[in-house]
PDB file of N, CA and C in Angstrom:
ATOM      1  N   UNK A   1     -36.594  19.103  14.126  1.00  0.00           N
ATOM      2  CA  UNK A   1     -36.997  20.440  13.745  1.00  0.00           C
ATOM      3  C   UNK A   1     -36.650  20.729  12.281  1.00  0.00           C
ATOM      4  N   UNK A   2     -35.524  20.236  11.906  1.00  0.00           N
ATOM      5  CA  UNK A   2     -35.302  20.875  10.306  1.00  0.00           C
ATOM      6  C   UNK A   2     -36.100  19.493   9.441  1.00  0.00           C
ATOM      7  N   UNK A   3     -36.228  18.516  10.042  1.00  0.00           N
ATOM      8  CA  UNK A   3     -37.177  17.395   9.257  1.00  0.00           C
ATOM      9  C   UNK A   3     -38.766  17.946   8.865  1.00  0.00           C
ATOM     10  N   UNK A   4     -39.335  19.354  10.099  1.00  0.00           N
ATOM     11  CA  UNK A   4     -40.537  19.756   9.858  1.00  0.00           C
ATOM     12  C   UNK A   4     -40.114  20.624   8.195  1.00  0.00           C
ATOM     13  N   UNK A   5     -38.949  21.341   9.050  1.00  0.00           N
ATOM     14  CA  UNK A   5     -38.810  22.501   7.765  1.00  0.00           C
ATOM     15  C   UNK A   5     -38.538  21.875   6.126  1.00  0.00           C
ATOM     16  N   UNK A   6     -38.214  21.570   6.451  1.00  0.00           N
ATOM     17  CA  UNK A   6     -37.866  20.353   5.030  1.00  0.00           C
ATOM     18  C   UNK A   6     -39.286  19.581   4.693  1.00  0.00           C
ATOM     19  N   UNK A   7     -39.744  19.395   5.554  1.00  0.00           N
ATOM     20  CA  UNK A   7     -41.657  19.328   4.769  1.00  0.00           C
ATOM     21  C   UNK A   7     -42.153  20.170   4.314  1.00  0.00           C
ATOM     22  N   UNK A   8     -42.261  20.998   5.080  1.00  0.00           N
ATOM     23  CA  UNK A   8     -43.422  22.710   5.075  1.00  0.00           C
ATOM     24  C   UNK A   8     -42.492  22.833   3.471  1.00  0.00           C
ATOM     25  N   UNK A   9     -40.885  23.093   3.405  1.00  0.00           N
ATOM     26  CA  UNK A   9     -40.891  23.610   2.112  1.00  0.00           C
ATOM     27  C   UNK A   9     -41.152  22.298   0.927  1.00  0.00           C
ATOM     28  N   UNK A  10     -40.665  21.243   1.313  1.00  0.00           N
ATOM     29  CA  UNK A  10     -41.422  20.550   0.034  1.00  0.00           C
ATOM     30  C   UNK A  10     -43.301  20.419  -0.632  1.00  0.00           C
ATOM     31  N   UNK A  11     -44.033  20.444   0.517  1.00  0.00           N
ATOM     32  CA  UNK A  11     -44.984  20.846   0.642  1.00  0.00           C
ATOM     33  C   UNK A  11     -45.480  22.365  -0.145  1.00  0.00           C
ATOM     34  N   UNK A  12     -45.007  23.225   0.356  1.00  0.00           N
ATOM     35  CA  UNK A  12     -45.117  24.145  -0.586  1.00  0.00           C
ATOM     36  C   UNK A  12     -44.647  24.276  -2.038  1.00  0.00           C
ATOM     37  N   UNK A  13     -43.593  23.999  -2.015  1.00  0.00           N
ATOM     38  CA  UNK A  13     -42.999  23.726  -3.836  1.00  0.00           C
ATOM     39  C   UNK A  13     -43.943  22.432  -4.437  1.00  0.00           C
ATOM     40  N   UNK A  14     -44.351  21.692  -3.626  1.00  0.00           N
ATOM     41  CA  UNK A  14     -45.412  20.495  -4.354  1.00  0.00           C
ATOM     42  C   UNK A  14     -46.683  21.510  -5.044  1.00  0.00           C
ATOM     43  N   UNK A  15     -47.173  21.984  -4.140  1.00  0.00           N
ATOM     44  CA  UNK A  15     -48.348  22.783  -4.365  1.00  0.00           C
ATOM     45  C   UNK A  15     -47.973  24.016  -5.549  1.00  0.00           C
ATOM     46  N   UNK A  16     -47.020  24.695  -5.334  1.00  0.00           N
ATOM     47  CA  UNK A  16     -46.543  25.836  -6.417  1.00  0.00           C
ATOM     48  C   UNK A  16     -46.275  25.364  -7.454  1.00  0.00           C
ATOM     49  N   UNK A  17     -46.136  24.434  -7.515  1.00  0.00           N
ATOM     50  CA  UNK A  17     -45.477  23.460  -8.542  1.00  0.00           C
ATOM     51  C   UNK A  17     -46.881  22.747  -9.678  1.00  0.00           C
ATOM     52  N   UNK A  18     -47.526  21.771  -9.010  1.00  0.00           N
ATOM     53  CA  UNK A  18     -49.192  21.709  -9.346  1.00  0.00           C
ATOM     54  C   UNK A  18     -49.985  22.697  -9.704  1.00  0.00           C
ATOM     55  N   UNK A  19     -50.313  24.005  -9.211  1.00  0.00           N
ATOM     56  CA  UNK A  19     -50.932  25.122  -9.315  1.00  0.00           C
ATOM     57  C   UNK A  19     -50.235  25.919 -10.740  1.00  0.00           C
ATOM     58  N   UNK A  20     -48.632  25.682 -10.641  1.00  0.00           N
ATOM     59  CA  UNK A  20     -48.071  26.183 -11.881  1.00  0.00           C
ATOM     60  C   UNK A  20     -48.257  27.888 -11.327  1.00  0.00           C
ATOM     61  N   UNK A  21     -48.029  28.178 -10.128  1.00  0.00           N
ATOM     62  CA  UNK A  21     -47.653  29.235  -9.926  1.00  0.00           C
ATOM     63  C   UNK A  21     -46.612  29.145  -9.206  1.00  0.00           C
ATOM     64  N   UNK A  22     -45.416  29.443  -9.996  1.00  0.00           N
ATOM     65  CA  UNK A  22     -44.158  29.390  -9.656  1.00  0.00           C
ATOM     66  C   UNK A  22     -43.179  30.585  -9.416  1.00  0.00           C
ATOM     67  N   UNK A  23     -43.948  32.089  -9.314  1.00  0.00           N
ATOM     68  CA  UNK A  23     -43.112  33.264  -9.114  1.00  0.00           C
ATOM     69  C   UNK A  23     -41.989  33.479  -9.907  1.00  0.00           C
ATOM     70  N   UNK A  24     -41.771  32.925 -11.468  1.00  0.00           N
ATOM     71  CA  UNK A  24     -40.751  33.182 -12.482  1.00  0.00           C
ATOM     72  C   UNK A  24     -39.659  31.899 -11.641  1.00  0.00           C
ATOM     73  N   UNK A  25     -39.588  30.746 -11.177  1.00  0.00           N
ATOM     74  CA  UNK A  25     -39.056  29.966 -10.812  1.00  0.00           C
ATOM     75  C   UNK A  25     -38.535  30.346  -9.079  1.00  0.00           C
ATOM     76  N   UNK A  26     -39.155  31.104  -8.729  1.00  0.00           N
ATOM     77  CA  UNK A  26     -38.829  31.268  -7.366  1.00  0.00           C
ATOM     78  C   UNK A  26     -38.908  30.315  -6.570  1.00  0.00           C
ATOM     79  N   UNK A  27     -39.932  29.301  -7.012  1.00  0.00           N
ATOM     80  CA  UNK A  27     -40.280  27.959  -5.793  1.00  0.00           C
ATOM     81  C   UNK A  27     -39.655  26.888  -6.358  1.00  0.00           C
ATOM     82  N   UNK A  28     -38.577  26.691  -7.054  1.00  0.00           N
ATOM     83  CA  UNK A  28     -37.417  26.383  -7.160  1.00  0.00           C
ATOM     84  C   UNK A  28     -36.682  25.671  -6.420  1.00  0.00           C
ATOM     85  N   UNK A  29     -36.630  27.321  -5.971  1.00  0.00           N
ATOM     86  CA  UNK A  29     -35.415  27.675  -4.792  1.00  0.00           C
ATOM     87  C   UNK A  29     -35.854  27.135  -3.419  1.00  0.00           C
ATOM     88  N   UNK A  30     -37.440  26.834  -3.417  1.00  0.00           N
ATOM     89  CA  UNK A  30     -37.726  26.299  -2.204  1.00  0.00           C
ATOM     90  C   UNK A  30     -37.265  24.657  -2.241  1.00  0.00           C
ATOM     91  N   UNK A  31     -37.400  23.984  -3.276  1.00  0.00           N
ATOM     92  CA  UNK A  31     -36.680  22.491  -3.447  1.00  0.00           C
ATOM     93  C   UNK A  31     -35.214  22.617  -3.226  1.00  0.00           C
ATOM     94  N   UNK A  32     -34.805  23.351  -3.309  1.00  0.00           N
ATOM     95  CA  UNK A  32     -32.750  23.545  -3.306  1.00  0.00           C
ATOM     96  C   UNK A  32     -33.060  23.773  -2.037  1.00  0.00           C
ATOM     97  N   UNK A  33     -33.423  24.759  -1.276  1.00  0.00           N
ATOM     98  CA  UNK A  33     -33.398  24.625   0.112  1.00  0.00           C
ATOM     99  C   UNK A  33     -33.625  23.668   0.738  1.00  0.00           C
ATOM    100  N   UNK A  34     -34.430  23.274   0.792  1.00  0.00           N
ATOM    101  CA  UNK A  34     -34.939  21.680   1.343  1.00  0.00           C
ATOM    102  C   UNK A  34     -34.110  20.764   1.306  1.00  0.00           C
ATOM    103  N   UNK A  35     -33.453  20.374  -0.093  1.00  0.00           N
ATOM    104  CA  UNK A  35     -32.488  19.581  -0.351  1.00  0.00           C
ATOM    105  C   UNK A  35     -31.418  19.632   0.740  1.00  0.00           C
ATOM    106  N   UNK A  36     -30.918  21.293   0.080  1.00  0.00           N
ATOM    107  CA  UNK A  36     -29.426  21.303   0.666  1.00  0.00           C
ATOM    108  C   UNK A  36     -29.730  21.229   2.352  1.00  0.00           C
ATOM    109  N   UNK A  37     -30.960  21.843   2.972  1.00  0.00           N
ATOM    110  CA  UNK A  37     -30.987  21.359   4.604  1.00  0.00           C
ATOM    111  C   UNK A  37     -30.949  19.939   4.929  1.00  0.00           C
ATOM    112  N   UNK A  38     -31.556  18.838   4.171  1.00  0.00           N
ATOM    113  CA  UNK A  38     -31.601  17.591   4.428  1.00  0.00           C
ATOM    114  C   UNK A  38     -30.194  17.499   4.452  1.00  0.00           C
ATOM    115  N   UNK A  39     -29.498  17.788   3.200  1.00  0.00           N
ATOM    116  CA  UNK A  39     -28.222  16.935   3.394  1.00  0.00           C
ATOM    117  C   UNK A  39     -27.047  17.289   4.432  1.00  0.00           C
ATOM    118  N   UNK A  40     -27.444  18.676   4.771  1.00  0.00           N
ATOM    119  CA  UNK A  40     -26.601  18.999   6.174  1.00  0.00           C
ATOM    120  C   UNK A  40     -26.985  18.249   7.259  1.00  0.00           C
ATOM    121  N   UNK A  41     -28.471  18.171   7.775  1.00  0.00           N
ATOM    122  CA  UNK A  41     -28.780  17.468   8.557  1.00  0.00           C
ATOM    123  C   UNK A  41     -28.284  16.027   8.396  1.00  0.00           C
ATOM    124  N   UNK A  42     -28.113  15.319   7.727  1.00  0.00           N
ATOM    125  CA  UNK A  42     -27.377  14.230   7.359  1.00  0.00           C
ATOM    126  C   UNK A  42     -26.293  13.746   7.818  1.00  0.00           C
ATOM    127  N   UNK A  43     -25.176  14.653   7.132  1.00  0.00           N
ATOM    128  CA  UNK A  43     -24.225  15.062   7.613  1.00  0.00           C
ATOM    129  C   UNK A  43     -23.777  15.363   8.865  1.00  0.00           C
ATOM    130  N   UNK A  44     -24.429  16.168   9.680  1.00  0.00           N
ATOM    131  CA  UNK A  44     -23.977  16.130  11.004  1.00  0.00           C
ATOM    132  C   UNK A  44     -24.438  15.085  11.879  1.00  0.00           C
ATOM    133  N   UNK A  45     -25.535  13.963  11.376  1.00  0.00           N
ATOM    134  CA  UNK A  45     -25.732  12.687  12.412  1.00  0.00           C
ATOM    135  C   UNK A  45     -25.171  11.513  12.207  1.00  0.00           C
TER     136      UNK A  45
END
């Protein structure tokens, strides 16, 4: 389940990112999320 979520947001920051509509760096914050969920998920297996 957090392996989907960790797509959907890289997925989206790919696209915000390409498009160069980035909300003043808001989709950013969607790569730091992603990140930091992977590495918890990590962590706890």
């Amino acid at each position: 389940m957090i392996w989907t979520i960790i797509s959907i947001l890289f997925i989206v920051w790919l696209v915000g990112f390409l498009t160069k509509f980035t909300l003043g760096g808001f989709i950013h914050l969607l790569l730091v999320a992603g990140l930091i969920l992977a590495i918890y998920n990590l962590l706890l297996t």
